[in-house]
Protein backbone atom coordinates (compact mmCIF):
# COMPACT_ATOMS: atom_id res chain seq x y z
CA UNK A 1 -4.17 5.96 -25.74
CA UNK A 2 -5.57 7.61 -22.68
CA UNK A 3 -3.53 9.21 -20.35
CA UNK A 4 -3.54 8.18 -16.66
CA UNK A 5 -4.14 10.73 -13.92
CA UNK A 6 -3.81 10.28 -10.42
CA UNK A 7 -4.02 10.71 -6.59
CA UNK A 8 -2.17 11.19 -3.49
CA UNK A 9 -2.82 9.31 -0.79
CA UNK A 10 -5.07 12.52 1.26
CA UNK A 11 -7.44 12.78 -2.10
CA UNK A 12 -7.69 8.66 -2.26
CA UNK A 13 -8.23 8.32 1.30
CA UNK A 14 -11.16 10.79 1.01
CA UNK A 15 -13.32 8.82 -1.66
CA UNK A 16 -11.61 5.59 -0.56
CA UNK A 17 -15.56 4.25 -0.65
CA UNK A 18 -16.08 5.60 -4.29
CA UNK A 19 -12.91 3.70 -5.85
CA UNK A 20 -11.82 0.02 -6.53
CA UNK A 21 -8.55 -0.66 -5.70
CA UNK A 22 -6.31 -2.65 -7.25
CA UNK A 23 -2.79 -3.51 -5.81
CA UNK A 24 -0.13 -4.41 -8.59
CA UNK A 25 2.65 -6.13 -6.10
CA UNK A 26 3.76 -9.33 -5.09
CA UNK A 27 1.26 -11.47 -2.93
CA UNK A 28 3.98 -11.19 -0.38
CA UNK A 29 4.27 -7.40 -0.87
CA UNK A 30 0.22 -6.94 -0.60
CA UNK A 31 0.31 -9.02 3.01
CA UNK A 32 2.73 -6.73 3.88
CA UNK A 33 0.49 -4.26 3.83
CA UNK A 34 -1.82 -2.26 1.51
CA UNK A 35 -3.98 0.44 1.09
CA UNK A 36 -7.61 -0.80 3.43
CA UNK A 37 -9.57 -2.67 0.83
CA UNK A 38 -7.18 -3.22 -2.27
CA UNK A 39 -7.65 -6.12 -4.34
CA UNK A 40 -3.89 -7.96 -5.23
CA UNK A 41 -3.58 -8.36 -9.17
CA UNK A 42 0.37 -8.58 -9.65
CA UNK A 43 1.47 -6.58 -12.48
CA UNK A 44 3.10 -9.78 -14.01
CA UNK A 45 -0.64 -11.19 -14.30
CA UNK A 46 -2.46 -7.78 -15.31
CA UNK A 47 -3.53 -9.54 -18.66
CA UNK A 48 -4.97 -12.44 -17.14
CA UNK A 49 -6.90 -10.07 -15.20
CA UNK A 50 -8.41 -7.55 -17.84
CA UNK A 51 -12.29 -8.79 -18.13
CA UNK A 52 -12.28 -8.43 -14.57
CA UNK A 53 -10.49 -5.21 -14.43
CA UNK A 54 -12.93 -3.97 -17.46
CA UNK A 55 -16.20 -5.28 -15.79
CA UNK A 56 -14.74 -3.43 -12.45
CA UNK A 57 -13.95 0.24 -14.46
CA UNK A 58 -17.02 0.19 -16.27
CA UNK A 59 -18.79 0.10 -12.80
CA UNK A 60 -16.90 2.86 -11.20
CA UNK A 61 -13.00 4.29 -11.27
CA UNK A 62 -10.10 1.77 -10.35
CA UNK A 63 -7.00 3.11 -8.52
CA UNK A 64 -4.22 1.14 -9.19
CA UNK A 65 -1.71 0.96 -6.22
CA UNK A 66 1.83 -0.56 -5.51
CA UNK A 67 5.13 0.37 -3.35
CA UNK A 68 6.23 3.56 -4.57
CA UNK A 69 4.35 4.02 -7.98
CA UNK A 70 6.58 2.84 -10.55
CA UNK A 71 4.84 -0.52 -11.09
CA UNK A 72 0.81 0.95 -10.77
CA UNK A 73 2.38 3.88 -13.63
CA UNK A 74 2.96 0.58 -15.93
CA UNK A 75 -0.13 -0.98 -14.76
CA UNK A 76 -2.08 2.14 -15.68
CA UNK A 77 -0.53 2.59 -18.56
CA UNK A 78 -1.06 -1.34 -19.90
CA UNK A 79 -4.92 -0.32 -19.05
CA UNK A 80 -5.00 2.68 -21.02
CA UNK A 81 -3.87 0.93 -23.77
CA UNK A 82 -6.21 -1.46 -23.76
CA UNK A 83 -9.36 1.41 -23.16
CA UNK A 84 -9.41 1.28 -19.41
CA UNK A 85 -9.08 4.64 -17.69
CA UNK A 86 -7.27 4.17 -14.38
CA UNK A 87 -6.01 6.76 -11.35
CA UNK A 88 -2.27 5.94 -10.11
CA UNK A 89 -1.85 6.35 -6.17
CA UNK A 90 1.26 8.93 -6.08
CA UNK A 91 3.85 7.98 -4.11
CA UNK A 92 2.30 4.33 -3.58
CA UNK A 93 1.48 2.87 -0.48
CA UNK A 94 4.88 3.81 0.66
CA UNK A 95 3.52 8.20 0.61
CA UNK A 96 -0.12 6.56 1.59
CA UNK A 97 2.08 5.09 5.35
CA UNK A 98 4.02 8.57 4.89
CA UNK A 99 0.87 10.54 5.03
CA UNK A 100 -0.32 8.45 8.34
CA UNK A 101 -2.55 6.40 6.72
CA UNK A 102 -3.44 3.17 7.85
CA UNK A 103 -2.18 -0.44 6.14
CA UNK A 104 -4.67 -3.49 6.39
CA UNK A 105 -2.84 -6.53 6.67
CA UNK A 106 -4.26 -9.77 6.18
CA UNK A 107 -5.54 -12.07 9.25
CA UNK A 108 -2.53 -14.13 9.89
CA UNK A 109 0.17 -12.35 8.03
CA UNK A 110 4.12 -12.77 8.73
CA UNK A 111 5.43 -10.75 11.32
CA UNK A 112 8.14 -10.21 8.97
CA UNK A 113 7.55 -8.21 6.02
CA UNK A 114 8.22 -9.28 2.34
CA UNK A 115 10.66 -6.38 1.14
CA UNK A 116 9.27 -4.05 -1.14
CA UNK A 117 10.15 -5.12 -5.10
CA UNK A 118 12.78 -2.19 -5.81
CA UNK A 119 14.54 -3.18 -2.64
CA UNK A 120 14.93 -6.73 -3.76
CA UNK A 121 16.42 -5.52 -6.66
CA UNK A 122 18.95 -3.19 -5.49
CA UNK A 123 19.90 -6.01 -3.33
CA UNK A 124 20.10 -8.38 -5.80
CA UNK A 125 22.20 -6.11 -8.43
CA UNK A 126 24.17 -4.73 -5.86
CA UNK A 127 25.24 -8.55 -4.62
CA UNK A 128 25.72 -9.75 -8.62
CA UNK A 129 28.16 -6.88 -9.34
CA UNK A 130 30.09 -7.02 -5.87
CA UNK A 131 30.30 -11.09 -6.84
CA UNK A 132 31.43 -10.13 -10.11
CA UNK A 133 33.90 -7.48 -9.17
CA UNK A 134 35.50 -9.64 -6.20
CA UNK A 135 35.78 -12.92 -8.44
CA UNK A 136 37.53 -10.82 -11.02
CA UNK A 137 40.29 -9.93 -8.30
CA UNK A 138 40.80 -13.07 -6.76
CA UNK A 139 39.98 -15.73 -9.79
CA UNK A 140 40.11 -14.40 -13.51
CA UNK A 141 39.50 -11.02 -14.40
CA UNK A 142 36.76 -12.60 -17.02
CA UNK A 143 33.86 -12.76 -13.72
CA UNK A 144 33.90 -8.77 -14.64
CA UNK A 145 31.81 -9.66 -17.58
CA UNK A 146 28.83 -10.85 -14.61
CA UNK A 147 29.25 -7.02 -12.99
CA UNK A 148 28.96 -5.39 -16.23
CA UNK A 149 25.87 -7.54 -17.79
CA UNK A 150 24.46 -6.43 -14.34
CA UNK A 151 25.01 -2.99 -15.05
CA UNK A 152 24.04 -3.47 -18.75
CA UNK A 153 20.98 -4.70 -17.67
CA UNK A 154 20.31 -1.88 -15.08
CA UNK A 155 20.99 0.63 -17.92
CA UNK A 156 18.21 -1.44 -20.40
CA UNK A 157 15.63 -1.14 -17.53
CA UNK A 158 15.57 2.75 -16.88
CA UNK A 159 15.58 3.07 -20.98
CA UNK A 160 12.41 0.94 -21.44
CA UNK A 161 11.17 1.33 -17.75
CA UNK A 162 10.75 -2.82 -17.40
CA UNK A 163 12.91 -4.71 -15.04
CA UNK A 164 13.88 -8.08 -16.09
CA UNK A 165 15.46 -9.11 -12.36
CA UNK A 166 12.14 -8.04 -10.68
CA UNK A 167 10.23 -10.45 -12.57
CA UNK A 168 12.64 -13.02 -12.20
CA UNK A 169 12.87 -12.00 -8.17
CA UNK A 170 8.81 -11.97 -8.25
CA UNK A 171 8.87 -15.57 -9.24
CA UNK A 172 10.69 -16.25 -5.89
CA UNK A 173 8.32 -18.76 -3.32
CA UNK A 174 7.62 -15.75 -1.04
CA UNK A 175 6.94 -13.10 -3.13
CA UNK A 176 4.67 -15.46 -5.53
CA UNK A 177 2.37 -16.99 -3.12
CA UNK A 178 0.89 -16.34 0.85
CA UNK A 179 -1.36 -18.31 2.84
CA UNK A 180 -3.02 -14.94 4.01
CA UNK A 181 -3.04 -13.14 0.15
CA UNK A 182 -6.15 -14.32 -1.81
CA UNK A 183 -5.65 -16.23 -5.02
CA UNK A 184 -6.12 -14.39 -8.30
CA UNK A 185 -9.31 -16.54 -8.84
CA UNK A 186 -10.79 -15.46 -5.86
CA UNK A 187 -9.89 -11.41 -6.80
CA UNK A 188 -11.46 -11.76 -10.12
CA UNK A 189 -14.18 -12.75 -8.20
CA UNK A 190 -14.40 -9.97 -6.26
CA UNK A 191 -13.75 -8.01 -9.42
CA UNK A 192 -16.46 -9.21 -11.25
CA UNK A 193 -18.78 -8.93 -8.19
CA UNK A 194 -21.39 -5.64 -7.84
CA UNK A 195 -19.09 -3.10 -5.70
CA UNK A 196 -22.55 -2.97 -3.21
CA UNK A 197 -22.07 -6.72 -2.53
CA UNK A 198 -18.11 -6.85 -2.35
């Protein structure tokens, strides 16, 4: 399997032209804001988009991109081990706005961001385990069993670094689908396209 390497955000901005860009969040993440010409593949449909992503590599390098770099790691790491060599963006778009670095946002885009992924799931855990811990208080100490599953389940996603709740959560309407995101069709077009013509 080949290992992944990777940039921060100063050595990607600087061949920014040189690089295809491929960002691994949510639709709703990606109109958010991403790194100025990133194509949106969500990690959840990386497989579906492998021709393309070959076709793409075998033209010139891909950086793979998403909010803080856990998901692109995964991403680059699903590529390797199916031959495609890939550079992960450290620190994710998140160090890339650190750094100063301007975010293109789609023409039309919500004022109001789509939280990033790992936020959603803190939330998320953090409400299913207070639930669980209040509902064992006031109504029978067997709602517990909801904080610790939680918990469980927290523990089962650092050990195999996958996270069950975010790809529930990135099933949700607005993190699946934007008006102002292109389609996965339309990326694998762009993909598949000659980088000069893009």
């Amino acid at each position: 399997m080949n290992t992944p390497r990777s940039l921060d955000a100063d050595q990607a901005r600087a061949r920014l032209g040189d690089l295809t860009v491929v960002d691994v969040r949510t639709p709703g993440e990606y109109a958010a804001g991403h790194v100025p010409g990133a194509l949106n593949v969500p990690l959840d449909r990386l497989s579906r988009a492998l021709p393309a992503l070959k076709e793409a590599a075998a033209r010139g390098e891909l950086l793979v991109v998403c909010q803080s770099g856990n998901r692109s790691a995964r991403a680059c790491a699903q590529l390797a081990a199916h031959g495609v060599t890939a550079l992960d963006l450290t620190g994710g778009t998140a160090g890339w706005a650190a750094r100063g670095h301007d975010l293109a946002r789609p023409e039309g885009a919500p004022a109001r961001a789509t939280w990033a992924m790992e936020r959603q799931v803190r939330l998320a855990a953090g409400t299913l385990i207070l639930t669980g811990l209040a509902l064992g208080l006031l109504l029978h100490p067997a709602w517990q069993l909801l904080s610790a599953a939680v918990a469980g389940g927290l523990v089962f996603a650092a050990l195999t670094n996958t996270c069950g709740m975010a790809a529930v959560l990135a099933r949700l309407p607005y993190n699946r689908t934007t008006h102002c995101a292109p389609d996965l069709p339309t990326t694998l077009t762009r993909l598949t396209a000659d980088r000069d013509t893009a």
